[in-house]
Protein backbone atom coordinates (compact mmCIF):
# COMPACT_ATOMS: atom_id res chain seq x y z
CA UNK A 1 27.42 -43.72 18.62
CA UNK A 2 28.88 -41.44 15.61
CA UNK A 3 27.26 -44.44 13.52
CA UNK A 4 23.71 -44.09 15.30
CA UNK A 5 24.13 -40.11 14.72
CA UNK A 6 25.09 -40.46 10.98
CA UNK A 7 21.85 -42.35 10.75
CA UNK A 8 19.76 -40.20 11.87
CA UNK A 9 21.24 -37.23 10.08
CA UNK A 10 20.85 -39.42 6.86
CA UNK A 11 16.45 -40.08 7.94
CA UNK A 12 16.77 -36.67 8.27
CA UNK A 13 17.95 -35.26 5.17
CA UNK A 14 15.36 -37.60 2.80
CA UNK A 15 12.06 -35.17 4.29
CA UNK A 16 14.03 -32.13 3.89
CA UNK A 17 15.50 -33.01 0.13
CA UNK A 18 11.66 -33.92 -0.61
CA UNK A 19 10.06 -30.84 0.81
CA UNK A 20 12.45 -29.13 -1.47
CA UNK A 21 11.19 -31.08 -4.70
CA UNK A 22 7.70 -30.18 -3.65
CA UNK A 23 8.19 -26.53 -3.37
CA UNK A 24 9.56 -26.30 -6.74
CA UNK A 25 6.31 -26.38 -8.90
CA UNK A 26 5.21 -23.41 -6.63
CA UNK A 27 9.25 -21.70 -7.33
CA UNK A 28 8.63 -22.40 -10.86
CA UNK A 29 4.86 -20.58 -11.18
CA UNK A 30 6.72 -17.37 -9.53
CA UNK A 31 9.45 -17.06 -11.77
CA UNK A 32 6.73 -17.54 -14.42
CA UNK A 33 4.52 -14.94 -12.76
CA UNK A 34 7.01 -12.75 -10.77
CA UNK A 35 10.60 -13.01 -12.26
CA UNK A 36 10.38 -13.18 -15.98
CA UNK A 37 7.67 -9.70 -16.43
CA UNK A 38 10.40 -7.96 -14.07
CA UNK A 39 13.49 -9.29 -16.10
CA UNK A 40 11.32 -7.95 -18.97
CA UNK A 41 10.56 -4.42 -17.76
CA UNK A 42 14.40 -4.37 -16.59
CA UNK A 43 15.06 -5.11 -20.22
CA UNK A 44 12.38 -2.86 -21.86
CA UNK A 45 13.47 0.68 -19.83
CA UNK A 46 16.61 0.59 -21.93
CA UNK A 47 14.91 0.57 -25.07
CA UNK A 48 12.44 3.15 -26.71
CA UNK A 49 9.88 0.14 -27.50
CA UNK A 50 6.33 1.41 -27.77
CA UNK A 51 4.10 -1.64 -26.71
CA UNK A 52 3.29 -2.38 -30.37
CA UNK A 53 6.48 -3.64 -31.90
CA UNK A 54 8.28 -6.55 -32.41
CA UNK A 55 9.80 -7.16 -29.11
CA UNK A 56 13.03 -8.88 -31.43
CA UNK A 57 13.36 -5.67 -33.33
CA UNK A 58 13.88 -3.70 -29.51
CA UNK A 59 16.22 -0.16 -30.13
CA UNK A 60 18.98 -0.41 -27.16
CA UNK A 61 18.87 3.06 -26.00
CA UNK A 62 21.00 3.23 -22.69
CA UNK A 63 19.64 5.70 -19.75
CA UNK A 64 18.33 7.79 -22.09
CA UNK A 65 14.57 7.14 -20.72
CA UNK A 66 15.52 7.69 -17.29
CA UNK A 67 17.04 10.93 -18.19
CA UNK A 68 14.04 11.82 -19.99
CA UNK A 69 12.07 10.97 -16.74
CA UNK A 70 13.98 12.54 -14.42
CA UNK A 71 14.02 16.14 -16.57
CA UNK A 72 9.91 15.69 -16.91
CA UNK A 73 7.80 18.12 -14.78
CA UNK A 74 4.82 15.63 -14.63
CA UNK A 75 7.11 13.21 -13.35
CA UNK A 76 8.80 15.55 -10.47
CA UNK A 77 5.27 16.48 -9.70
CA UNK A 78 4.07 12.68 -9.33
CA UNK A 79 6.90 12.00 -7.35
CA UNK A 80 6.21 15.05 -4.67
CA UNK A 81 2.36 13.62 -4.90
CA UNK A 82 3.25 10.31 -3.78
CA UNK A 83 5.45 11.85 -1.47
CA UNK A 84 2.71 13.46 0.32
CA UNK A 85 0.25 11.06 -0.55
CA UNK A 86 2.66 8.61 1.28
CA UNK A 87 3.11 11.03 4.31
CA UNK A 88 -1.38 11.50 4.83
CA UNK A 89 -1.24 7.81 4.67
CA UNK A 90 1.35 7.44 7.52
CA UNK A 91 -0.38 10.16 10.36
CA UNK A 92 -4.37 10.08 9.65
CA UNK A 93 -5.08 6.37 8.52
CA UNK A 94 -2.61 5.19 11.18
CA UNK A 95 -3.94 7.23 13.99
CA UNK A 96 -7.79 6.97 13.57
CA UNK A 97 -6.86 2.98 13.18
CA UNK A 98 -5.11 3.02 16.52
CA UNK A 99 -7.60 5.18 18.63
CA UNK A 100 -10.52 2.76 16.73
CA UNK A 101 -8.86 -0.13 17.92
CA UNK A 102 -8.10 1.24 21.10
CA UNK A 103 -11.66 2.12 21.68
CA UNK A 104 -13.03 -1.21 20.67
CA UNK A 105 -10.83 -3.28 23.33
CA UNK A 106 -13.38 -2.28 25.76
CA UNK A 107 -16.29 -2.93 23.54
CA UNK A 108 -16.41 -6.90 23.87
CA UNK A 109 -19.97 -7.36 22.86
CA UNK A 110 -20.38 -5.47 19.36
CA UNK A 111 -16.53 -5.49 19.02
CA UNK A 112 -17.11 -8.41 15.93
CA UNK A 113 -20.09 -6.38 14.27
CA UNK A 114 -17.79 -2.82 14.41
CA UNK A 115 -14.76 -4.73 12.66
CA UNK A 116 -17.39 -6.43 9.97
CA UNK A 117 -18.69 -2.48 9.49
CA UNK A 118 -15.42 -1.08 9.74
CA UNK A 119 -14.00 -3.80 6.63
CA UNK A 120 -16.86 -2.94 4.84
CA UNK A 121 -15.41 -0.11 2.42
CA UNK A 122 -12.14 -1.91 2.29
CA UNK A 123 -13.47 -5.57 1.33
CA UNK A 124 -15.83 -3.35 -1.55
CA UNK A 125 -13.61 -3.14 -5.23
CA UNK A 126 -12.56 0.25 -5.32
CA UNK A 127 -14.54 0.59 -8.45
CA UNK A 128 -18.11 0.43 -6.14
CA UNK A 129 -16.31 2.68 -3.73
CA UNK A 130 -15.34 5.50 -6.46
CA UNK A 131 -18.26 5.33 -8.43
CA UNK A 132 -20.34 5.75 -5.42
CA UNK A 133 -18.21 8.57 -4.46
CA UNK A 134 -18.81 10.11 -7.88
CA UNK A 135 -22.38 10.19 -8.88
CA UNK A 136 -23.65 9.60 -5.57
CA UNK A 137 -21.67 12.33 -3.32
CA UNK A 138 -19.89 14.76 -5.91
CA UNK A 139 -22.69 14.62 -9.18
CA UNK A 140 -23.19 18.34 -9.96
CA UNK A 141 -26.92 17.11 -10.97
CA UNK A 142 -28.10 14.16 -9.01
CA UNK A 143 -25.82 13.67 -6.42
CA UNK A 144 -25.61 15.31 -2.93
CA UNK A 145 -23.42 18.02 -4.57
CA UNK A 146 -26.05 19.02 -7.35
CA UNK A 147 -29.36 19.11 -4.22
CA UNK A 148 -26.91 21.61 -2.14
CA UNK A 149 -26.58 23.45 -5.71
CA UNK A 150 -30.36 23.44 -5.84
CA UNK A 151 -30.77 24.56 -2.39
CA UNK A 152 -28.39 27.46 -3.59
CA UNK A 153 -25.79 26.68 -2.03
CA UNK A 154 -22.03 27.84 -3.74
CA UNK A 155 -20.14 24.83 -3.42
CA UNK A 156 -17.55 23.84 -5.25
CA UNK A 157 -16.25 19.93 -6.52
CA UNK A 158 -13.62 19.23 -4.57
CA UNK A 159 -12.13 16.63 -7.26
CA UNK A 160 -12.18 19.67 -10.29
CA UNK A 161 -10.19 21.81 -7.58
CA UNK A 162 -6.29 21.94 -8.08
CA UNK A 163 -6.01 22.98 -4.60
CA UNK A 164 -7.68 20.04 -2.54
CA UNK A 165 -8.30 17.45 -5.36
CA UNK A 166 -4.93 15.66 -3.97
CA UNK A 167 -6.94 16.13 -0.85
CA UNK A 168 -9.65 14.43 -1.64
CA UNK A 169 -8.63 11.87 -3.50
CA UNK A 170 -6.77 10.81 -0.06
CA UNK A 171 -9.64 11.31 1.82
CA UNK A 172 -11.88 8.75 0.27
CA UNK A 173 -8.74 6.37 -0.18
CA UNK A 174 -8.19 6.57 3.87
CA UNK A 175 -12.05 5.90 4.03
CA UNK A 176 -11.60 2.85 2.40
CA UNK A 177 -8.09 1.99 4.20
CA UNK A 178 -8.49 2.72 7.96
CA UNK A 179 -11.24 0.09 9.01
CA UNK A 180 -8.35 -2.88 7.97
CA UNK A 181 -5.64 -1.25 9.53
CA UNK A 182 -8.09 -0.83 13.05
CA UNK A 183 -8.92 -4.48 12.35
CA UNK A 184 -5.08 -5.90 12.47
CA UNK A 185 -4.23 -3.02 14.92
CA UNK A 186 -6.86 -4.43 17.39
CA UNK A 187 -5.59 -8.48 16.46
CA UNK A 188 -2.56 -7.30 17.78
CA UNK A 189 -3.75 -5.56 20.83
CA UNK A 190 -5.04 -8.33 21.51
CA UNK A 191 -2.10 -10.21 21.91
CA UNK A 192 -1.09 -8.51 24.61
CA UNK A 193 -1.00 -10.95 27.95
CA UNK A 194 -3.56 -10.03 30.60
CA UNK A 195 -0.65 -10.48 33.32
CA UNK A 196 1.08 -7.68 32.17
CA UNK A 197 -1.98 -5.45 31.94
CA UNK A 198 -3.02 -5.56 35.49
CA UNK A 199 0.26 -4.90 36.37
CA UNK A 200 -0.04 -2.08 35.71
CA UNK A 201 -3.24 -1.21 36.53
CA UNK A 202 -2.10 -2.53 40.06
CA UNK A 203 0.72 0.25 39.87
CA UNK A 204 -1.67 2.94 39.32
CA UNK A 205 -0.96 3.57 35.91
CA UNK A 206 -3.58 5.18 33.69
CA UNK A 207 -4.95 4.60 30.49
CA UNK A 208 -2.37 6.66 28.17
CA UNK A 209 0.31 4.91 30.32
CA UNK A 210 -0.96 1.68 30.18
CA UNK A 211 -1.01 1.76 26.24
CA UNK A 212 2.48 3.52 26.12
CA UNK A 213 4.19 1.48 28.26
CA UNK A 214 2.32 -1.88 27.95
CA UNK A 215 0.06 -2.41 24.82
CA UNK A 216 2.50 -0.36 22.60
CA UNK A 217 5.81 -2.42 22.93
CA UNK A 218 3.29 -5.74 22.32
CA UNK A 219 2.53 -4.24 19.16
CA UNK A 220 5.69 -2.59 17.66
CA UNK A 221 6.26 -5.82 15.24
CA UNK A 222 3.23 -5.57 13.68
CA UNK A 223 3.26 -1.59 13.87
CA UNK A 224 6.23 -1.53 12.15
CA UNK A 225 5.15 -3.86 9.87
CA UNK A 226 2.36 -1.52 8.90
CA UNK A 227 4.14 0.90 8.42
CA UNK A 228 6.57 -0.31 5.55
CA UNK A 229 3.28 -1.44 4.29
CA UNK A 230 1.38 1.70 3.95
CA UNK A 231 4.90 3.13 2.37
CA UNK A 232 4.74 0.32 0.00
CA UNK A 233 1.31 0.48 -1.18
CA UNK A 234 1.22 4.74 -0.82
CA UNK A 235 3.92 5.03 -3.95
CA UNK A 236 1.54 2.19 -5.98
CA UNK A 237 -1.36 4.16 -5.27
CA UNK A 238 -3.10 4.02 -8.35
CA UNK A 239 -7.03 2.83 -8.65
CA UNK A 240 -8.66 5.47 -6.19
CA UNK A 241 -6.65 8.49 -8.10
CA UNK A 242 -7.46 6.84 -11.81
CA UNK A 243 -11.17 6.20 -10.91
CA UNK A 244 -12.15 9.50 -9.31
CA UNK A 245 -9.61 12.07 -11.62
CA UNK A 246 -7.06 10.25 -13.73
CA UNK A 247 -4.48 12.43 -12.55
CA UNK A 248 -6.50 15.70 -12.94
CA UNK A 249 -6.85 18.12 -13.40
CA UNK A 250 -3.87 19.46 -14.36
CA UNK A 251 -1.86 16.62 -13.13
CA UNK A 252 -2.72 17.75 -9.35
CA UNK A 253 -3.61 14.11 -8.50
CA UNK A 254 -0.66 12.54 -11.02
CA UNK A 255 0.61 9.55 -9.25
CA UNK A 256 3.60 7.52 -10.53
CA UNK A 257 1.12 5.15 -11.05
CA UNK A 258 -1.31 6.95 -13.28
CA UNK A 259 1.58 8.48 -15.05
CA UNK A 260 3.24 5.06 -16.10
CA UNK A 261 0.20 4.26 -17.40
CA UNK A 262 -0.48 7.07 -19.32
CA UNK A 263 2.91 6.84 -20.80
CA UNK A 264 2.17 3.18 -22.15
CA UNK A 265 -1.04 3.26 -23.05
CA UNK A 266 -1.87 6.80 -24.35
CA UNK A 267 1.39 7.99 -25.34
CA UNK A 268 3.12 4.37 -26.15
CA UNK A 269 5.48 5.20 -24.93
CA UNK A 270 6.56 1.93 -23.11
CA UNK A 271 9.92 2.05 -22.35
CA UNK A 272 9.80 5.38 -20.47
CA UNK A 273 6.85 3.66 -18.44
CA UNK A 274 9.00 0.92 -17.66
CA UNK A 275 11.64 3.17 -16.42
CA UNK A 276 8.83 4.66 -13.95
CA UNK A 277 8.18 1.13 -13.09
CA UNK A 278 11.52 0.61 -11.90
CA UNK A 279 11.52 3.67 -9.81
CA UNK A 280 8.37 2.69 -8.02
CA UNK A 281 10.15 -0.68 -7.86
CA UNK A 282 13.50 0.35 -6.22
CA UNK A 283 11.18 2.45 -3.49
CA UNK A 284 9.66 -0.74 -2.64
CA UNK A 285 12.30 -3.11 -2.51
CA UNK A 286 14.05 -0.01 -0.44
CA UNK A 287 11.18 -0.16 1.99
CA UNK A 288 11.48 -3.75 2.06
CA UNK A 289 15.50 -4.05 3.07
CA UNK A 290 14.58 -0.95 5.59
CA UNK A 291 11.62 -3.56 7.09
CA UNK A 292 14.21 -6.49 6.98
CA UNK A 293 17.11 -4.50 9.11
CA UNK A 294 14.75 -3.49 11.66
CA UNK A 295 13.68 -6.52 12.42
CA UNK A 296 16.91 -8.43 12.82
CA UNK A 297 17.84 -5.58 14.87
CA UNK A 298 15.03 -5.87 16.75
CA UNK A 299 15.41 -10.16 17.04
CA UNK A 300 19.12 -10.62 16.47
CA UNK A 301 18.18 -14.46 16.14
């Protein structure tokens, strides 16, 4: 018997061993793709290398860049923008999403053509989207902005405004966002077994309860998993705000994003855009281990 079991443990390991072999090609393109740029960003932040140099000839500088950072008032106010960016992404997006999809469990018949018009803005490049924002809506002379202008109307554009650019720059980004989130919202919803819903239909629940109690806890996973997402992607946040007001004006729309940028490409200043890069980094990679807990928490197993 041991003899038969040592046998089988031996077939066992030869799939497993070459499973392993295979997967390293695909281990070796991510360390290529993945691994080394971030081993070289680690690296660059602690120099004052300007994107142009030598990288043999780099100038060791310790945390001097992060001080620098940290002490810069376009970087505080980037930070507080993707802050509140990060906190408009996590009520509006999420709760039009989950009302959409709530709405088009009911809809069976034109549920397929509302989730193709819904992914419609999101499946677009966000170049289309912004440039279709811009001279279409907000042109001061052929867009919808410059006929209200004509018709004398006093209105102002809402991306040249301090006040609301942030605003609006969310606005148009959520636009884009919500129909894919009401898409994988309503997958999920889905999922839900039918048992379970008339249930509680049978105990008189009603519609609020029935989502609460019932569709809600069938969904938390992926919820959840949203979530960290949208926290994720909110601090990256970078095309929509570039596109429509590169961080303008007056750095009311400055993302970490556009500001990392701006710092290696205008100012070449690379190694302090690194060090932004690692901050942006660390928020992720926070947002991932804070994903990770909660679900083995959730699923000891």
């Amino acid at each position: 018997m041991p003899k038969q079991k040592q046998k089988t443990t031996t077939q066992l390991r030869g799939p497993k061993r070459s499973v392993g072999y295979l997967v390293l090609p695909a281990l070796g393109l991510s360390a290529l793709a993945v691994f080394l740029p971030m081993l070289l960003t680690i690296i660059v932040s602690f120099t004052d290398w300007n994107g142009v140099a030598n990288l043999k000839e780099l100038n060791f500088i310790g945390l001097r860049n992060f001080t620098e950072i940290f002490a810069d008032e376009v970087f505080i106010k980037a930070f507080v923008n993707n802050v509140l960016w990060t906190t408009i992404y996590l009520s509006i997006p999420v709760c039009i999403a989950l009302f959409a999809a709530v709405l088009l469990l009911g809809r069976k018949n034109a549920r397929i053509a509302y989730q193709i018009l819904f992914l419609i803005p999101y499946v677009l490049a966000p170049a289309i989207n912004a440039m279709v924002w811009l001279y279409i809506i907000f042109n001061p002379v052929s867009g919808v902005w410059g006929f209200l202008k004509k018709l004398g109307m006093n209105v102002i554009n809402p991306l040249s405004n301090q006040s609301i650019a942030l605003y609006t720059v969310a606005g148009i980004d959520i636009w884009h966002y919500w129909g894919y989130l009401t898409v994988v919202y309503l997958a999920a919803l889905r999922q839900t077994p039918q048992d379970q819903i008339e249930a509680a239909q049978v105990m008189g629940c009603n519609a609020l309860q029935i989502f609460w109690y019932v569709y809600f806890p069938n969904i938390k996973a992926t919820f959840r998993l949203m979530l960290i997402m949208i926290m994720i992607t909110s601090f990256k946040s970078f095309d929509y705000v570039w596109l429509l007001t590169q961080g303008g004006p007056a750095h009311a729309t400055e993302m970490l994003g556009t500001y990392a940028y701006k710092l290696s490409y205008s100012m070449f200043q690379t190694g302090k855009a690194s060090a932004v890069s690692l901050v942006m980094g660390a928020f992720g990679l926070a947002m991932s281990s804070l994903y990770t807990a909660l679900s083995r928490k959730e699923d000891p197993s």
